[in-house]
PDB file of N, CA and C in Angstrom:
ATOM      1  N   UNK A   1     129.131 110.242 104.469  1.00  0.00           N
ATOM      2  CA  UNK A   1     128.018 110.382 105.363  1.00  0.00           C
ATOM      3  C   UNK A   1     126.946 109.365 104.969  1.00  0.00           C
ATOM      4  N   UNK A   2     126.698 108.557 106.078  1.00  0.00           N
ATOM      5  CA  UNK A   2     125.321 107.887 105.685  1.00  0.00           C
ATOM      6  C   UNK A   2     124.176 108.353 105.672  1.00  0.00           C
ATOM      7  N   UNK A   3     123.372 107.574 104.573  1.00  0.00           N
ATOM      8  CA  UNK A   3     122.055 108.491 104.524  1.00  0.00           C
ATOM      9  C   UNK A   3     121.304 107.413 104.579  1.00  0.00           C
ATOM     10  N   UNK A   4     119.795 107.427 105.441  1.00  0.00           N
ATOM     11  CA  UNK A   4     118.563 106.878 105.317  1.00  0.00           C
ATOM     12  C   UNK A   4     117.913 106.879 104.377  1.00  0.00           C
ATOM     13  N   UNK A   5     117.656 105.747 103.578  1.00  0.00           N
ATOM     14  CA  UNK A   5     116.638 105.370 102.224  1.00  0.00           C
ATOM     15  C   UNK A   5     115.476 104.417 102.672  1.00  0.00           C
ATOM     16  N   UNK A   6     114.210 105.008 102.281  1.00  0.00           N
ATOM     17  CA  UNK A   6     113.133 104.912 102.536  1.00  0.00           C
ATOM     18  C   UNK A   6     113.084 103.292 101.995  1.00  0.00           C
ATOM     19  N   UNK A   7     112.343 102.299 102.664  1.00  0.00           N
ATOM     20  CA  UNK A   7     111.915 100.948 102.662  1.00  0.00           C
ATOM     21  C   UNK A   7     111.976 100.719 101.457  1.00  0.00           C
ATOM     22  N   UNK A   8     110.360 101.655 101.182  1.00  0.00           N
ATOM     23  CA  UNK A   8     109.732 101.397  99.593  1.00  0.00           C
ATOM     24  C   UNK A   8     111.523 101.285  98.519  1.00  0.00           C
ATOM     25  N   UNK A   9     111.795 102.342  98.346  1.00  0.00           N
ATOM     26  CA  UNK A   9     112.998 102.796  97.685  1.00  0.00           C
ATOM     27  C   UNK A   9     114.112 102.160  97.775  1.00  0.00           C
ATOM     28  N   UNK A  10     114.485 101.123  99.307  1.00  0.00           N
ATOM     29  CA  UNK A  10     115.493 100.012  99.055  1.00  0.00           C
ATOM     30  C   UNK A  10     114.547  98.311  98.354  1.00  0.00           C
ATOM     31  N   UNK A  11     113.776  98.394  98.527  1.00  0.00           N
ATOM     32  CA  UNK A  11     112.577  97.507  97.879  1.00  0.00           C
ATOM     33  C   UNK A  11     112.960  97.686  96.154  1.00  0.00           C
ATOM     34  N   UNK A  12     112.269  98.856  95.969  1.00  0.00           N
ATOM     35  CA  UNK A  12     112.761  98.819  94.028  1.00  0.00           C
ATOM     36  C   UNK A  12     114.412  98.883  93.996  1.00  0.00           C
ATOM     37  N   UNK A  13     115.484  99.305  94.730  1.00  0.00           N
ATOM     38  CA  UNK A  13     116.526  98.908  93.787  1.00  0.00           C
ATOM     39  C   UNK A  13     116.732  97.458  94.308  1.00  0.00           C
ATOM     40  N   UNK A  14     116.459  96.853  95.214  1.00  0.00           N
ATOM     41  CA  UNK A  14     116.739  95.379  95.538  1.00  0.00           C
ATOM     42  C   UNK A  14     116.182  94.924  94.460  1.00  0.00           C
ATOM     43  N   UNK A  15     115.099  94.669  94.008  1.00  0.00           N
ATOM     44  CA  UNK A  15     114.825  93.970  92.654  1.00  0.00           C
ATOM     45  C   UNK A  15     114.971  94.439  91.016  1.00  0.00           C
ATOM     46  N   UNK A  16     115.980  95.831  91.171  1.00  0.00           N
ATOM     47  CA  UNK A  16     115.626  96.109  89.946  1.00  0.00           C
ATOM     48  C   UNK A  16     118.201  95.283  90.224  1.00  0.00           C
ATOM     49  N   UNK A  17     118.624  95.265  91.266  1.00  0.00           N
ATOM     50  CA  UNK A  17     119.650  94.651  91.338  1.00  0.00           C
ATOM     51  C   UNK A  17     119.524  93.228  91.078  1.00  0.00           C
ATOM     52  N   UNK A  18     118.567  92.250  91.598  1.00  0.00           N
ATOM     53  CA  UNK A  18     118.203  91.246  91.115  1.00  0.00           C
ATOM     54  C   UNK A  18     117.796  90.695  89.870  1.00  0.00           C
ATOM     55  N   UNK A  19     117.425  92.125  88.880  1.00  0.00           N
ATOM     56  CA  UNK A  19     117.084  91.831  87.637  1.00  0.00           C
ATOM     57  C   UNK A  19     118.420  92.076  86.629  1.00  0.00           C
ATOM     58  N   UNK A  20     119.182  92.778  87.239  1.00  0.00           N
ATOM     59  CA  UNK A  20     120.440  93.068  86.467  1.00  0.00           C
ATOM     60  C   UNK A  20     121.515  91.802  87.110  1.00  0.00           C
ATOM     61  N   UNK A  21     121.264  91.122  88.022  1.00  0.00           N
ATOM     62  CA  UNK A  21     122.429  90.246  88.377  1.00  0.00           C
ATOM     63  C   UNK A  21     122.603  88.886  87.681  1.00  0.00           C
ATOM     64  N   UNK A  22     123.877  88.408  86.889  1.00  0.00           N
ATOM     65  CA  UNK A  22     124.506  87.335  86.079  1.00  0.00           C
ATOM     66  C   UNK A  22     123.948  86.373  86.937  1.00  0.00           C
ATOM     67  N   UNK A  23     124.152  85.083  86.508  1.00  0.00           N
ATOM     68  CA  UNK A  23     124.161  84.122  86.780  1.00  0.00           C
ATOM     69  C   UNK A  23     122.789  83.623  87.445  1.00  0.00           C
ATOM     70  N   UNK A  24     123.011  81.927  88.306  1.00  0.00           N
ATOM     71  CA  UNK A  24     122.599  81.179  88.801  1.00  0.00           C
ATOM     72  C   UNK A  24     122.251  81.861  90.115  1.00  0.00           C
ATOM     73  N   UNK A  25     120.972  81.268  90.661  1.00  0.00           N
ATOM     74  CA  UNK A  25     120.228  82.010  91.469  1.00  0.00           C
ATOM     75  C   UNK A  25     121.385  81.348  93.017  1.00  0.00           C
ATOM     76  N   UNK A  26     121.582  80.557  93.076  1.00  0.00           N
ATOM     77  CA  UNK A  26     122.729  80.039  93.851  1.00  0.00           C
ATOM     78  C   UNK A  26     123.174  80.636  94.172  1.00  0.00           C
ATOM     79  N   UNK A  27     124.048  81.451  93.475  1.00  0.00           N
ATOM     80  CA  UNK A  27     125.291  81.861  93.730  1.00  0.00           C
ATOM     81  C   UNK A  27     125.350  83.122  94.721  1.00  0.00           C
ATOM     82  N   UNK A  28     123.636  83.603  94.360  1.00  0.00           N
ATOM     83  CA  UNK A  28     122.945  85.011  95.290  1.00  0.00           C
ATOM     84  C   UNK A  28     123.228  84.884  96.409  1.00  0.00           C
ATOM     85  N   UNK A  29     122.471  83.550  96.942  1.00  0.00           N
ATOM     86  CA  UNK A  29     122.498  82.861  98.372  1.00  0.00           C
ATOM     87  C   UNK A  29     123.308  83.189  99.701  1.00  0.00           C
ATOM     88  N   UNK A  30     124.492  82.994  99.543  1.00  0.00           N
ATOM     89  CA  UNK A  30     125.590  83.432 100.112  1.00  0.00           C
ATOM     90  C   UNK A  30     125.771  84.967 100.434  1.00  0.00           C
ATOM     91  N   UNK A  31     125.601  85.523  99.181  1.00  0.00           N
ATOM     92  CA  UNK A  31     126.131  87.216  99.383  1.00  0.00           C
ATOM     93  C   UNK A  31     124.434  87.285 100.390  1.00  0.00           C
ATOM     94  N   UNK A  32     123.470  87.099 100.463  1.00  0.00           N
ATOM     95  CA  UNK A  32     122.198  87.654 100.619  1.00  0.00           C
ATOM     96  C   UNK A  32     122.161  86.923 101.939  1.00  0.00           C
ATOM     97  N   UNK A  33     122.381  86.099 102.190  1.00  0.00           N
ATOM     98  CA  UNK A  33     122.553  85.421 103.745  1.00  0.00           C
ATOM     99  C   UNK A  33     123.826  86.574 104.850  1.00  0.00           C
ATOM    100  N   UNK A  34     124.799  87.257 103.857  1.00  0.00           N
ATOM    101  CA  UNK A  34     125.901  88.115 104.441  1.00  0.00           C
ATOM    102  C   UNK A  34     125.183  89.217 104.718  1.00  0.00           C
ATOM    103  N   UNK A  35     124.542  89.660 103.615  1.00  0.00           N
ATOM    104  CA  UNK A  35     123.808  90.889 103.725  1.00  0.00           C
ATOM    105  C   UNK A  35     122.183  90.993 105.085  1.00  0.00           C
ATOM    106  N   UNK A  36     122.085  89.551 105.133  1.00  0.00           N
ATOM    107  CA  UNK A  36     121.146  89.779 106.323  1.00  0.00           C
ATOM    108  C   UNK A  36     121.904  89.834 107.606  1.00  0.00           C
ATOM    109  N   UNK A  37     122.930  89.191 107.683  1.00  0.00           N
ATOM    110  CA  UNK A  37     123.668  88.963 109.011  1.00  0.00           C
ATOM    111  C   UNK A  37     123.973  90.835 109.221  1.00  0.00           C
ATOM    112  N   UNK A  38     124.181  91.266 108.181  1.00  0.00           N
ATOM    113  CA  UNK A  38     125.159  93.063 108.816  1.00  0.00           C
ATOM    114  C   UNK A  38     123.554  93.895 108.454  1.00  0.00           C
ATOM    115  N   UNK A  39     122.046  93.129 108.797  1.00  0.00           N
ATOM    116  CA  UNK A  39     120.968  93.829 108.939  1.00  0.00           C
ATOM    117  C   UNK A  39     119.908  94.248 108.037  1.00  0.00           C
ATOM    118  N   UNK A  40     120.068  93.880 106.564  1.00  0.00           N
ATOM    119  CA  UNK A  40     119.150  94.023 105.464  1.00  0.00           C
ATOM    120  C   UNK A  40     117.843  93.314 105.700  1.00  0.00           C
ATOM    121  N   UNK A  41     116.912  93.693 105.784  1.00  0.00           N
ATOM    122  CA  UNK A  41     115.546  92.881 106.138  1.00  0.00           C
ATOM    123  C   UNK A  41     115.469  92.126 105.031  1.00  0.00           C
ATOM    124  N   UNK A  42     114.523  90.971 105.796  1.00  0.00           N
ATOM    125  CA  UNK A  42     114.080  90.200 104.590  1.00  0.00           C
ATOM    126  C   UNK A  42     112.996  90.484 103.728  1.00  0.00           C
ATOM    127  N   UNK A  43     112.550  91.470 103.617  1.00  0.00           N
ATOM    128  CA  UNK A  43     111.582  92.076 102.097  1.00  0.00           C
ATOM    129  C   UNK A  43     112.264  92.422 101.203  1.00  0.00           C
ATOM    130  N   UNK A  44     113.822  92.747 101.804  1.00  0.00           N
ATOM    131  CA  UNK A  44     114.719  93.255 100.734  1.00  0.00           C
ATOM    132  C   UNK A  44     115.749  92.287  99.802  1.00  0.00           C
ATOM    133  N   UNK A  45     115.683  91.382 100.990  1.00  0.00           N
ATOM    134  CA  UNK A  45     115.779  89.899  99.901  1.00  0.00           C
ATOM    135  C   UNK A  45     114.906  89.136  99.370  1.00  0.00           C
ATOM    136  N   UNK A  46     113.379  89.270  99.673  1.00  0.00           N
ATOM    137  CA  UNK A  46     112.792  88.343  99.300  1.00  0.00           C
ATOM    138  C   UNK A  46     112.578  89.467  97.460  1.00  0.00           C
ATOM    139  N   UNK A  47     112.538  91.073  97.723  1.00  0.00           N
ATOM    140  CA  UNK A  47     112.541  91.217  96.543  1.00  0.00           C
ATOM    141  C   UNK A  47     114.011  91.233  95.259  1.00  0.00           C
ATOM    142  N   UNK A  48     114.887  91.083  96.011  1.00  0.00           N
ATOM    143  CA  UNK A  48     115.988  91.109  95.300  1.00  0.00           C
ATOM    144  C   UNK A  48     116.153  89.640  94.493  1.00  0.00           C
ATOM    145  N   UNK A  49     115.674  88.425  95.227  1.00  0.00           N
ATOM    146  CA  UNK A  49     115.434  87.153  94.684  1.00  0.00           C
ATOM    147  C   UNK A  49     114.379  86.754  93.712  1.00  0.00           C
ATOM    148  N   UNK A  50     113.372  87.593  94.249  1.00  0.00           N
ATOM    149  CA  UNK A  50     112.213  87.322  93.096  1.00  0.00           C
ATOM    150  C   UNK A  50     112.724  88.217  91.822  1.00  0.00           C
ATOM    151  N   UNK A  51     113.597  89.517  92.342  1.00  0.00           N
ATOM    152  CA  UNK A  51     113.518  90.164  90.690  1.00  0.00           C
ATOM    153  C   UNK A  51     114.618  89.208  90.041  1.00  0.00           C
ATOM    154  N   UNK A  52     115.269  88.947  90.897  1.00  0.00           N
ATOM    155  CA  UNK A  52     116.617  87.752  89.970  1.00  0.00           C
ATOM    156  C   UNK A  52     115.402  86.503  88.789  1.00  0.00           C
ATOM    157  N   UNK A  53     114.991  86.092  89.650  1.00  0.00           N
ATOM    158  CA  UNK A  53     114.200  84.943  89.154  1.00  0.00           C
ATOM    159  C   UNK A  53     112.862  85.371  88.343  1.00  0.00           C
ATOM    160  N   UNK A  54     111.908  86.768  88.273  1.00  0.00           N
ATOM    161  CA  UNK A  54     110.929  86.779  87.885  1.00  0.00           C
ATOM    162  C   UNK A  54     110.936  87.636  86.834  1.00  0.00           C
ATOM    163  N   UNK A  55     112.287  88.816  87.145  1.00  0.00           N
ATOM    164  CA  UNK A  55     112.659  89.508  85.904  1.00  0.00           C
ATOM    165  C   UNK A  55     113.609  89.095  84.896  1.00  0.00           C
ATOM    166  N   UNK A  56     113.529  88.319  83.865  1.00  0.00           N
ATOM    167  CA  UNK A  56     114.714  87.301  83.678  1.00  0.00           C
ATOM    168  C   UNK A  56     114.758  88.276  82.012  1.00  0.00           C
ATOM    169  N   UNK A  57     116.277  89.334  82.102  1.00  0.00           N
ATOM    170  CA  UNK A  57     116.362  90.276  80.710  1.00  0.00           C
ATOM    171  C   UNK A  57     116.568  88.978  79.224  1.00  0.00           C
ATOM    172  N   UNK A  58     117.655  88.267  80.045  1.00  0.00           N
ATOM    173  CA  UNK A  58     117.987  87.195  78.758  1.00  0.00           C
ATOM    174  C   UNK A  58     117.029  86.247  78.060  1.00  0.00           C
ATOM    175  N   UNK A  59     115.499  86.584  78.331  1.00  0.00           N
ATOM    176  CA  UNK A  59     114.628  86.078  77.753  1.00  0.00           C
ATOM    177  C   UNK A  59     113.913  86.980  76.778  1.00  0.00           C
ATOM    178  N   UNK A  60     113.785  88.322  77.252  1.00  0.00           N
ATOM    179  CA  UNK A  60     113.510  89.001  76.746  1.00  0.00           C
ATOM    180  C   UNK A  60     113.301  89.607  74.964  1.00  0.00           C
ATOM    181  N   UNK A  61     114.411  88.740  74.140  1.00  0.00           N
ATOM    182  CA  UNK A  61     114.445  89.308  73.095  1.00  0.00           C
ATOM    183  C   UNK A  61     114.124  87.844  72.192  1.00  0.00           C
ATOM    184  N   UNK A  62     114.095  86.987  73.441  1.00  0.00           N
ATOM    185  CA  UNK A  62     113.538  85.341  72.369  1.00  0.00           C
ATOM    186  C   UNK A  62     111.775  85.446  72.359  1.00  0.00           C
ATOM    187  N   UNK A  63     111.677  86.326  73.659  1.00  0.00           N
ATOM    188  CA  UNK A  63     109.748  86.015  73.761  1.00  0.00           C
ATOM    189  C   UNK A  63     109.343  87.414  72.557  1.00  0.00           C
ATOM    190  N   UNK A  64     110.069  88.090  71.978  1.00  0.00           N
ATOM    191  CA  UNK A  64     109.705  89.074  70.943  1.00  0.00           C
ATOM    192  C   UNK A  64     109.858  88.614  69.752  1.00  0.00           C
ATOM    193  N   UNK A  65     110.590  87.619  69.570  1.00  0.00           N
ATOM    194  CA  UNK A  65     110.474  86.678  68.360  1.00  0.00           C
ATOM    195  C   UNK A  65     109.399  85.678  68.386  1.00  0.00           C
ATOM    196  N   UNK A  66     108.689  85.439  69.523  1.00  0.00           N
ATOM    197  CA  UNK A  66     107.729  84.409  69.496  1.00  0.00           C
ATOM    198  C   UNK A  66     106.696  84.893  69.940  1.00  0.00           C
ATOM    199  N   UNK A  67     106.529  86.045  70.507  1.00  0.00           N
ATOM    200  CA  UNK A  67     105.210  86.412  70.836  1.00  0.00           C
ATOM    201  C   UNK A  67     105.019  88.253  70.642  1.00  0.00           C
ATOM    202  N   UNK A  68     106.221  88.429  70.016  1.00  0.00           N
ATOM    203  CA  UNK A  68     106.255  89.750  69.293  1.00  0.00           C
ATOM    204  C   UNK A  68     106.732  91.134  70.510  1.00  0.00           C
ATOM    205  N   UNK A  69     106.767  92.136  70.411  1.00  0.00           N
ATOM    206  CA  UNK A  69     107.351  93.111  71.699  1.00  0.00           C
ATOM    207  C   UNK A  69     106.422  93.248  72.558  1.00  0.00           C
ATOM    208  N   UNK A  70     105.027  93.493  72.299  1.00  0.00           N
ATOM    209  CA  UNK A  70     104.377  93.537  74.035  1.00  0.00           C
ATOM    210  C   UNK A  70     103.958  92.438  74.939  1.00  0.00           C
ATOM    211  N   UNK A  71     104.266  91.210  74.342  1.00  0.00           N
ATOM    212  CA  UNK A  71     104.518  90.261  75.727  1.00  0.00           C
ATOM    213  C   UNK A  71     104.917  90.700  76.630  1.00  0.00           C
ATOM    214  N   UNK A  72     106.454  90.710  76.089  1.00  0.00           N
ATOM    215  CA  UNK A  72     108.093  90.779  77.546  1.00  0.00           C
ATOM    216  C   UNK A  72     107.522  92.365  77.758  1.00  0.00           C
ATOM    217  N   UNK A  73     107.040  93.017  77.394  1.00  0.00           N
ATOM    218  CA  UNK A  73     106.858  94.007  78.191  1.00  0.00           C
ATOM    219  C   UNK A  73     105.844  94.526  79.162  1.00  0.00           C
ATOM    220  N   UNK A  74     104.880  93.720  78.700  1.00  0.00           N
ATOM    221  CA  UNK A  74     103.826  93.368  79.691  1.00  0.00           C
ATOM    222  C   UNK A  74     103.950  92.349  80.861  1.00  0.00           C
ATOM    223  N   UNK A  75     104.921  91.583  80.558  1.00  0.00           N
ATOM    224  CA  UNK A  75     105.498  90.598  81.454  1.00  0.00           C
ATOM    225  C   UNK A  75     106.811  90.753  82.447  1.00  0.00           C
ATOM    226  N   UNK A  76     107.315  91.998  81.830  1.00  0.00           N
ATOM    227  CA  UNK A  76     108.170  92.542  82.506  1.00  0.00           C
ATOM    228  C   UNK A  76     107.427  93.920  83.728  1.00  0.00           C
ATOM    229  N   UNK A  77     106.208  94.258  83.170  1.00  0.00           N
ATOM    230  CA  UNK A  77     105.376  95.573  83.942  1.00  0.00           C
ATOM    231  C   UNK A  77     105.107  94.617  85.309  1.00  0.00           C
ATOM    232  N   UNK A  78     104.553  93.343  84.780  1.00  0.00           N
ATOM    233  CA  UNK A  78     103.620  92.558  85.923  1.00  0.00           C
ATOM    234  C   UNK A  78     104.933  92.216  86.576  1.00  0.00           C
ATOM    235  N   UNK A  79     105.952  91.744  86.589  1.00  0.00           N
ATOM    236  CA  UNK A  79     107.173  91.367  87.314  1.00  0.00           C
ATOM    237  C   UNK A  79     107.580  92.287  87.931  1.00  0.00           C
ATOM    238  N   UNK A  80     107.361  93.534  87.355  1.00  0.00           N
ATOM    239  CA  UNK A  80     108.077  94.281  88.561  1.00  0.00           C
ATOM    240  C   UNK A  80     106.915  94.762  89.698  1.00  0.00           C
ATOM    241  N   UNK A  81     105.992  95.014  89.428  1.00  0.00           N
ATOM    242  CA  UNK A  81     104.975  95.286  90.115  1.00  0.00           C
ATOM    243  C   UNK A  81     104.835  93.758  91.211  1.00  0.00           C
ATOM    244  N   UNK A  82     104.482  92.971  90.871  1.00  0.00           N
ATOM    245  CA  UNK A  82     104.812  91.429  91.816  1.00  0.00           C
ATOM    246  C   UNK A  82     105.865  91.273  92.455  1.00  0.00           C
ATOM    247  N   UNK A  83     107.326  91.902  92.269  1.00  0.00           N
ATOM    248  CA  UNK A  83     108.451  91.824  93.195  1.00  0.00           C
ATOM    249  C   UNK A  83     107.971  92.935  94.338  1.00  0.00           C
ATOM    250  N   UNK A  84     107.943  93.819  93.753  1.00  0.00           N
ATOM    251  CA  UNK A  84     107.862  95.357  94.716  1.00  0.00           C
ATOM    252  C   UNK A  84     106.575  94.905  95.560  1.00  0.00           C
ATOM    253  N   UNK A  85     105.440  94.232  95.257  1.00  0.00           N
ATOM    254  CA  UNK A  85     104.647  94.024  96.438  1.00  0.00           C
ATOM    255  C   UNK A  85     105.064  92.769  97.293  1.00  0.00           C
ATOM    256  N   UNK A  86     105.990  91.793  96.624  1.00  0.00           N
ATOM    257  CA  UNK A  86     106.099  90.859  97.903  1.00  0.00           C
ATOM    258  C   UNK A  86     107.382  91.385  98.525  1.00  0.00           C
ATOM    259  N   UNK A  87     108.027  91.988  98.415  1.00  0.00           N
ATOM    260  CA  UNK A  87     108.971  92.587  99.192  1.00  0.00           C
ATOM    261  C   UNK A  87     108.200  93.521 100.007  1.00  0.00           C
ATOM    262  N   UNK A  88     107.785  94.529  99.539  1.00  0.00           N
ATOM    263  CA  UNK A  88     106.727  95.362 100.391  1.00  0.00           C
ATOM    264  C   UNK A  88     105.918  94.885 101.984  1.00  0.00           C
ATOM    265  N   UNK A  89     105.003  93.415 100.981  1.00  0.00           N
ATOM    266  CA  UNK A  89     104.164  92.705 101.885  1.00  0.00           C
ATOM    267  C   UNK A  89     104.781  92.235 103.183  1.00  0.00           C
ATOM    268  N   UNK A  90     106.149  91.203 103.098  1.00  0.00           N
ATOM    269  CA  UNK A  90     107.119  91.018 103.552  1.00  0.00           C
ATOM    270  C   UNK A  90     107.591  91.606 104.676  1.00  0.00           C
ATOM    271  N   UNK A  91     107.702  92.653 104.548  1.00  0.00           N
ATOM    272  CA  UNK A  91     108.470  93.902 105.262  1.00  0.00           C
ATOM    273  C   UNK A  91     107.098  94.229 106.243  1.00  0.00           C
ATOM    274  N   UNK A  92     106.385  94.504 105.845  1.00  0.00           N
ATOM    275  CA  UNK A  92     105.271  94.970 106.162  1.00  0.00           C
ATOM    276  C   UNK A  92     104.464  93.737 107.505  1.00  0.00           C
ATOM    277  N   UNK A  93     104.752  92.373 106.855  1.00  0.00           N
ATOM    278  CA  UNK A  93     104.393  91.279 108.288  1.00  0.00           C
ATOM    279  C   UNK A  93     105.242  91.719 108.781  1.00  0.00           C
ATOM    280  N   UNK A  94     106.993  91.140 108.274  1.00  0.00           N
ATOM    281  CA  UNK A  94     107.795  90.894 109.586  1.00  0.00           C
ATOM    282  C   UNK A  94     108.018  91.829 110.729  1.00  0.00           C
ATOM    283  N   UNK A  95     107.492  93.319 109.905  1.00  0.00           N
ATOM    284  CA  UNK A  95     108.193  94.445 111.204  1.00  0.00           C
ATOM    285  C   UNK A  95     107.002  94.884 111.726  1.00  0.00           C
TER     286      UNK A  95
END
């Protein structure tokens, strides 16, 4: 059975999927161009791209060696909060 998930709520897992996804931002492109064609708005890619690119985990444990643990975690608070509003914002012009 399909179920309806609230904007906000496909908004945070689109970027918290973008923050967990491997690779080159490239490679997104394709699947996220498919995913608009079968109807995903674009707030839900624009946040799934920014969390790829703004939540970046594999940095995470070099900026705690150089700037100790509450950097990346303060930098990780502001990243997610900055994806979830331009996806939000997004959504919010286009519709």
């Amino acid at each position: 059975m399909k179920q309806k998930i609230s904007i906000p709520l496909q908004i945070f897992y689109a970027e918290l999927i973008g923050f967990i996804s491997p690779g080159p931002r490239y490679i997104l492109y394709p699947i996220l161009a498919t995913l608009q064609e079968l109807g995903v708005g674009t707030g839900i890619i624009i946040a799934l791209i920014s969390g790829h690119v703004l939540i970046e985990p594999s940095t995470f444990f070099i900026e705690i060696g150089f700037f100790g643990y509450r950097f990346p975690v303060k930098r990780f608070v502001v990243s997610l909060v900055i994806t979830y509003f331009a996806g939000l914002v997004t959504t919010i012009l286009i519709n």
